[in-house]
C-alpha atoms as a PDB file:
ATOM      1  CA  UNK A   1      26.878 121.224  25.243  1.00  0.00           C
ATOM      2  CA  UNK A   2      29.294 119.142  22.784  1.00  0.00           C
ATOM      3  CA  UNK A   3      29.966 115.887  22.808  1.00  0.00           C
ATOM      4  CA  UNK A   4      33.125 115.999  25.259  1.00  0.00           C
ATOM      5  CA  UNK A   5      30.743 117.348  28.069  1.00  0.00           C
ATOM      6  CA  UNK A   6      28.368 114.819  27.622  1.00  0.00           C
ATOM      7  CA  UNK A   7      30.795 111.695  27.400  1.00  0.00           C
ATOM      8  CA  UNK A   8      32.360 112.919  30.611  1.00  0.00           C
ATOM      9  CA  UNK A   9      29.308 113.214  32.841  1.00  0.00           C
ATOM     10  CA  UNK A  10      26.621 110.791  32.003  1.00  0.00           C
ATOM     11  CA  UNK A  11      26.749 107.595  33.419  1.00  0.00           C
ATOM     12  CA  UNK A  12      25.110 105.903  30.278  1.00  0.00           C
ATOM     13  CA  UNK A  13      27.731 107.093  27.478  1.00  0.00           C
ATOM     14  CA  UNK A  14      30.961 105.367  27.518  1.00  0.00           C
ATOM     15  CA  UNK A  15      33.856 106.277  25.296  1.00  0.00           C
ATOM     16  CA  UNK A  16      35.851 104.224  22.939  1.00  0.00           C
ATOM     17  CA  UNK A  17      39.321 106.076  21.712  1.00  0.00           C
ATOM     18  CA  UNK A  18      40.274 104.822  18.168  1.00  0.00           C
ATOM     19  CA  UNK A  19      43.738 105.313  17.232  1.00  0.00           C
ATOM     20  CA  UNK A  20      45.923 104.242  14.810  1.00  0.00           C
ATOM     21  CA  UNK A  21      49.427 101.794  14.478  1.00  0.00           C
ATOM     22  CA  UNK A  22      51.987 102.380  12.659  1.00  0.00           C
ATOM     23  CA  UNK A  23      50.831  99.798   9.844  1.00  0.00           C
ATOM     24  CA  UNK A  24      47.603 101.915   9.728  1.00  0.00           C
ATOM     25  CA  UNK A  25      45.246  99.529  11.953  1.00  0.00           C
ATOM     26  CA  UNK A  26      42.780 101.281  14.216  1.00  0.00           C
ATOM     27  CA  UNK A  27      43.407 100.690  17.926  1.00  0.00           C
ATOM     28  CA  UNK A  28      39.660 100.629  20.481  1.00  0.00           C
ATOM     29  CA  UNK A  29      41.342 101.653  23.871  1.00  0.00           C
ATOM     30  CA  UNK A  30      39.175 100.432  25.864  1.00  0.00           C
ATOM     31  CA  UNK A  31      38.922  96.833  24.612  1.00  0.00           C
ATOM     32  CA  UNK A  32      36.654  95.305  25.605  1.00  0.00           C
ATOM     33  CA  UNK A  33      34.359  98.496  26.096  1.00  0.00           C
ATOM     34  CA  UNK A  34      32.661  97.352  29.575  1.00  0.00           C
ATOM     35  CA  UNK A  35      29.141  98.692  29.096  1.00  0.00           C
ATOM     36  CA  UNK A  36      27.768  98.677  33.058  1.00  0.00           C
ATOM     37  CA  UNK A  37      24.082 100.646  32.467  1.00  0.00           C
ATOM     38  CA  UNK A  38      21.072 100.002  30.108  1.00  0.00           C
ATOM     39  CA  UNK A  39      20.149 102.403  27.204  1.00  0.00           C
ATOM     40  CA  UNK A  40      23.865 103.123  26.433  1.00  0.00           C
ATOM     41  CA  UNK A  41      25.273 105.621  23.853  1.00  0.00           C
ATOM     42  CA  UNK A  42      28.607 104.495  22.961  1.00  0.00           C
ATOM     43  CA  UNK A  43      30.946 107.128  21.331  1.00  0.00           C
ATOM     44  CA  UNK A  44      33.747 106.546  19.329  1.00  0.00           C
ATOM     45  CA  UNK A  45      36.284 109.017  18.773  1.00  0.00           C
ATOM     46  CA  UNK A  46      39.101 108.957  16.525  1.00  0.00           C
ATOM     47  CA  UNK A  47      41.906 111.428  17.059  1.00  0.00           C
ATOM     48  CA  UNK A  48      44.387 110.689  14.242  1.00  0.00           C
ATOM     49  CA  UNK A  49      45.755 112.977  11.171  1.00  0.00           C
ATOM     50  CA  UNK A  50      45.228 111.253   8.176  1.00  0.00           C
ATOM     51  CA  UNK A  51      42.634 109.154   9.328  1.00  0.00           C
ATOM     52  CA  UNK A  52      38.679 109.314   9.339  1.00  0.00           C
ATOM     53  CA  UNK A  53      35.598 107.007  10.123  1.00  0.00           C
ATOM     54  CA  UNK A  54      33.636 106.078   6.721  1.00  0.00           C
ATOM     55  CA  UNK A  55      30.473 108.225   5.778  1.00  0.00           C
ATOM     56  CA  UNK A  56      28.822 105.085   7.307  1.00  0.00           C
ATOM     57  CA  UNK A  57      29.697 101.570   8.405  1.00  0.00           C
ATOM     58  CA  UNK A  58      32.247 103.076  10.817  1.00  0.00           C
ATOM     59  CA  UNK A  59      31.285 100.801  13.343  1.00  0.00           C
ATOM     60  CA  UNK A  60      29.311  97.350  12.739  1.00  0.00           C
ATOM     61  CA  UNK A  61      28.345  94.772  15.633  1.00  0.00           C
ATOM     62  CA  UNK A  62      28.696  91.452  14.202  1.00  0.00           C
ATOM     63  CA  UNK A  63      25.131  89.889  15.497  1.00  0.00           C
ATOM     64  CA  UNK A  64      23.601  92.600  16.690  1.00  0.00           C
ATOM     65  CA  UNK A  65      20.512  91.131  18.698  1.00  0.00           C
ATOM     66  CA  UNK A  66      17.844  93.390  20.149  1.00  0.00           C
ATOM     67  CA  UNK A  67      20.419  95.155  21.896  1.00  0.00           C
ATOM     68  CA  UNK A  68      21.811  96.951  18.916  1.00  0.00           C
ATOM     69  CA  UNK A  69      18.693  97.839  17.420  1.00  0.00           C
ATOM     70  CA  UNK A  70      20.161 100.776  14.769  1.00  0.00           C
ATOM     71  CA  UNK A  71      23.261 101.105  12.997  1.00  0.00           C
ATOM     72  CA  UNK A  72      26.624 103.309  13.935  1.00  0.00           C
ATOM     73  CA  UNK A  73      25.870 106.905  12.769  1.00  0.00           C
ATOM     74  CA  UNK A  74      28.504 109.043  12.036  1.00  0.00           C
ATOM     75  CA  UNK A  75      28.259 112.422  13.918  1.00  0.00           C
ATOM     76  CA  UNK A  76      31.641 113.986  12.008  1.00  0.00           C
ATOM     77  CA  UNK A  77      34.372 112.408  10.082  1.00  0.00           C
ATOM     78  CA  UNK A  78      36.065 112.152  13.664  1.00  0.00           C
ATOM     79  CA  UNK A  79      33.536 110.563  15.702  1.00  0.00           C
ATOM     80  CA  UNK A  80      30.709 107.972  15.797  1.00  0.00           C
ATOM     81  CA  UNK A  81      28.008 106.998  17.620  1.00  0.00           C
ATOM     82  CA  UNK A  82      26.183 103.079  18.350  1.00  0.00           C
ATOM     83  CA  UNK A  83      23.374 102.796  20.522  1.00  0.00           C
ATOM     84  CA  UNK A  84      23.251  99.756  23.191  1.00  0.00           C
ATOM     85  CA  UNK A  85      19.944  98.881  24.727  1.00  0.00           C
ATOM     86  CA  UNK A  86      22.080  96.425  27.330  1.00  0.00           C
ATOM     87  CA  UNK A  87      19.803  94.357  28.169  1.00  0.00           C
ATOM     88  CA  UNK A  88      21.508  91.248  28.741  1.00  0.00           C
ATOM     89  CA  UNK A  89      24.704  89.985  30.172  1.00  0.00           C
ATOM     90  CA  UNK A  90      26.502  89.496  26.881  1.00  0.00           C
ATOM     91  CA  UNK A  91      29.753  90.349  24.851  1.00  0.00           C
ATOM     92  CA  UNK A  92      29.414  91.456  21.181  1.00  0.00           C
ATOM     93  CA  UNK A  93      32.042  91.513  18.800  1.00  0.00           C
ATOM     94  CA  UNK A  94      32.342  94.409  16.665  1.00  0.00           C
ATOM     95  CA  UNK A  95      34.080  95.773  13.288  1.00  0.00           C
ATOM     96  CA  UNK A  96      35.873  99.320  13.377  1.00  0.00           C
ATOM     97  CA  UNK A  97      36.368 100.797  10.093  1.00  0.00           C
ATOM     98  CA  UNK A  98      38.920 103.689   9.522  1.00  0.00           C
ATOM     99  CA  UNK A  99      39.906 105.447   6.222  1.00  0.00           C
ATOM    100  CA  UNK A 100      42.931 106.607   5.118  1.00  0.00           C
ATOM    101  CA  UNK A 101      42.210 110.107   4.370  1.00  0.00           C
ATOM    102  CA  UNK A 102      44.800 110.517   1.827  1.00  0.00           C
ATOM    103  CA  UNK A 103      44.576 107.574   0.017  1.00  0.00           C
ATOM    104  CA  UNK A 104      41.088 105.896   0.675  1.00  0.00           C
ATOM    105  CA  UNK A 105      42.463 103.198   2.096  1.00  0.00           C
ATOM    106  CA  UNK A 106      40.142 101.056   4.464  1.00  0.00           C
ATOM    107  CA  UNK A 107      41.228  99.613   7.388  1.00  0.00           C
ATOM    108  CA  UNK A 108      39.693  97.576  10.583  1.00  0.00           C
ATOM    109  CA  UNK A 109      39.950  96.129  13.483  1.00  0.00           C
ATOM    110  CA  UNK A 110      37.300  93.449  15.474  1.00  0.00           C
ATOM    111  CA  UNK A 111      37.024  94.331  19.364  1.00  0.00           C
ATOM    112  CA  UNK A 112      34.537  93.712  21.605  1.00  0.00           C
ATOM    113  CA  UNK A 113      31.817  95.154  23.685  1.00  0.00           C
ATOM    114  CA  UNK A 114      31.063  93.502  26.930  1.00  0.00           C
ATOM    115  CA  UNK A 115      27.447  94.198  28.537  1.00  0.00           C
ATOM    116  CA  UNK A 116      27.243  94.004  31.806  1.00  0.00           C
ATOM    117  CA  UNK A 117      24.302  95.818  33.266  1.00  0.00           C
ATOM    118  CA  UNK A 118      23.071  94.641  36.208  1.00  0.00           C
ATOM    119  CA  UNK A 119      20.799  97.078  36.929  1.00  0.00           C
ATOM    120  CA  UNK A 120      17.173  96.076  35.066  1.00  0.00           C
ATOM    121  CA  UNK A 121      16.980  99.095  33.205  1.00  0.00           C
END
């Protein structure tokens, strides 16, 4: 199973699509990411020539609280992966990161995650 099956039939991952402007700023489509279910796995993919998350720090929550217990990891150069535990009613700002992959170039932009499970668990 890859990461595309998973992302498009488990109600506990939720997908964030990074892109990139034309002055080279990364793009979080959707923004805020509406996180509805506890336990979350938040994957953020990044479909752009020339562009590529950072080996780590790809994605950072601002104050993390206990519901970001671990940082981003990077499963390729293409896509990352943040851990939500969700256990609150809370929005989160966050940091993407993307680099340049020509020139090294860093660049970022601050959306937001928005938790809103209502389920307990």
């Amino acid at each position: 199973m890859n990461c595309d099956d998973i992302t498009s039939t488990d109600p506990t991952v939720f997908t964030v699509q990074v892109s990139v402007n034309t002055l080279g700023k990364p793009v979080c489509t959707p923004n805020p990411v509406l996180v509805t279910a506890a336990n979350a796995l938040l994957v953020f993919k990044l479909d752009v020539d020339g562009y590529e998350f950072p080996a780590s720090g790809a994605v950072v929550v601002s104050s993390p609280g206990d519901d970001f217990p671990y940082p981003c990891w990077q499963i390729n150069k293409h896509t990352a992966a943040l851990f939500d535990a969700a256990d609150d009613q809370i929005s989160y700002d966050y940091t993407v990161t993307v680099v340049n992959s020509t020139t090294g170039e860093r660049h970022s932009v601050d959306p937001a995650i928005d938790n809103r499970n209502t389920g307990g668990d």
